[in-house]
Protein backbone atom coordinates (compact mmCIF):
# COMPACT_ATOMS: atom_id res chain seq x y z
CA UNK A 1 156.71 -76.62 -9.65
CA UNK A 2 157.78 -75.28 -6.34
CA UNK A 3 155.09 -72.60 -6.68
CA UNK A 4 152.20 -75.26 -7.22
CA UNK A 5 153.42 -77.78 -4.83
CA UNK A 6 155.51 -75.76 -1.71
CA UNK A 7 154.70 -78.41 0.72
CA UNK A 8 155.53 -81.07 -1.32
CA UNK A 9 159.56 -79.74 -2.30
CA UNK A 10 160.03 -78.91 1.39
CA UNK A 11 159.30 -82.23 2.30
CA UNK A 12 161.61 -83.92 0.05
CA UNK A 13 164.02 -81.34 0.51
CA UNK A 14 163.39 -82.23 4.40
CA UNK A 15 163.50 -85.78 3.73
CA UNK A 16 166.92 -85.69 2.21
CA UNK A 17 168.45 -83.60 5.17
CA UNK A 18 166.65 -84.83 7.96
CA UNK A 19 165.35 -88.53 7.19
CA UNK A 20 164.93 -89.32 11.35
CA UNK A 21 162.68 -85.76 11.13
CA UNK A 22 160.99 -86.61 8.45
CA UNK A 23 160.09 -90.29 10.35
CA UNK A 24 158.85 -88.66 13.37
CA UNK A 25 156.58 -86.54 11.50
CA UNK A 26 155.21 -89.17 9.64
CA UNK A 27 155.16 -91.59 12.21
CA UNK A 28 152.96 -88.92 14.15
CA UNK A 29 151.07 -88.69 11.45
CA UNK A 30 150.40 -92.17 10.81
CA UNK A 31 148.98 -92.41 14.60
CA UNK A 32 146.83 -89.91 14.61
CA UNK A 33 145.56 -91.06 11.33
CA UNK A 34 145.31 -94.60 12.34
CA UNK A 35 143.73 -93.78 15.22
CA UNK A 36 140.82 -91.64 13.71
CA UNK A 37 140.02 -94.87 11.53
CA UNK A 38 140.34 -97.32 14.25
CA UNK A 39 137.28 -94.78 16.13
CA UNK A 40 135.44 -95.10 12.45
């Protein structure tokens, strides 16, 4: 599982230690996501 999906363990295992991290990333994220669709 943690071969297949790296990424995916590290970021729950992320999530658990450092929820307010694991916001900012995402929240980063979201923006620059949002904002490419907003252009589209």
């Amino acid at each position: 599982m943690k071969r297949s999906s790296s990424i995916n363990g590290r970021s729950l295992t992320d999530n658990n230690n450092n929820p307010l991290l694991i916001r900012l990333v995402s929240n980063s994220l979201i923006k620059k996501f949002g904002g490419i669709k907003t252009k589209k």
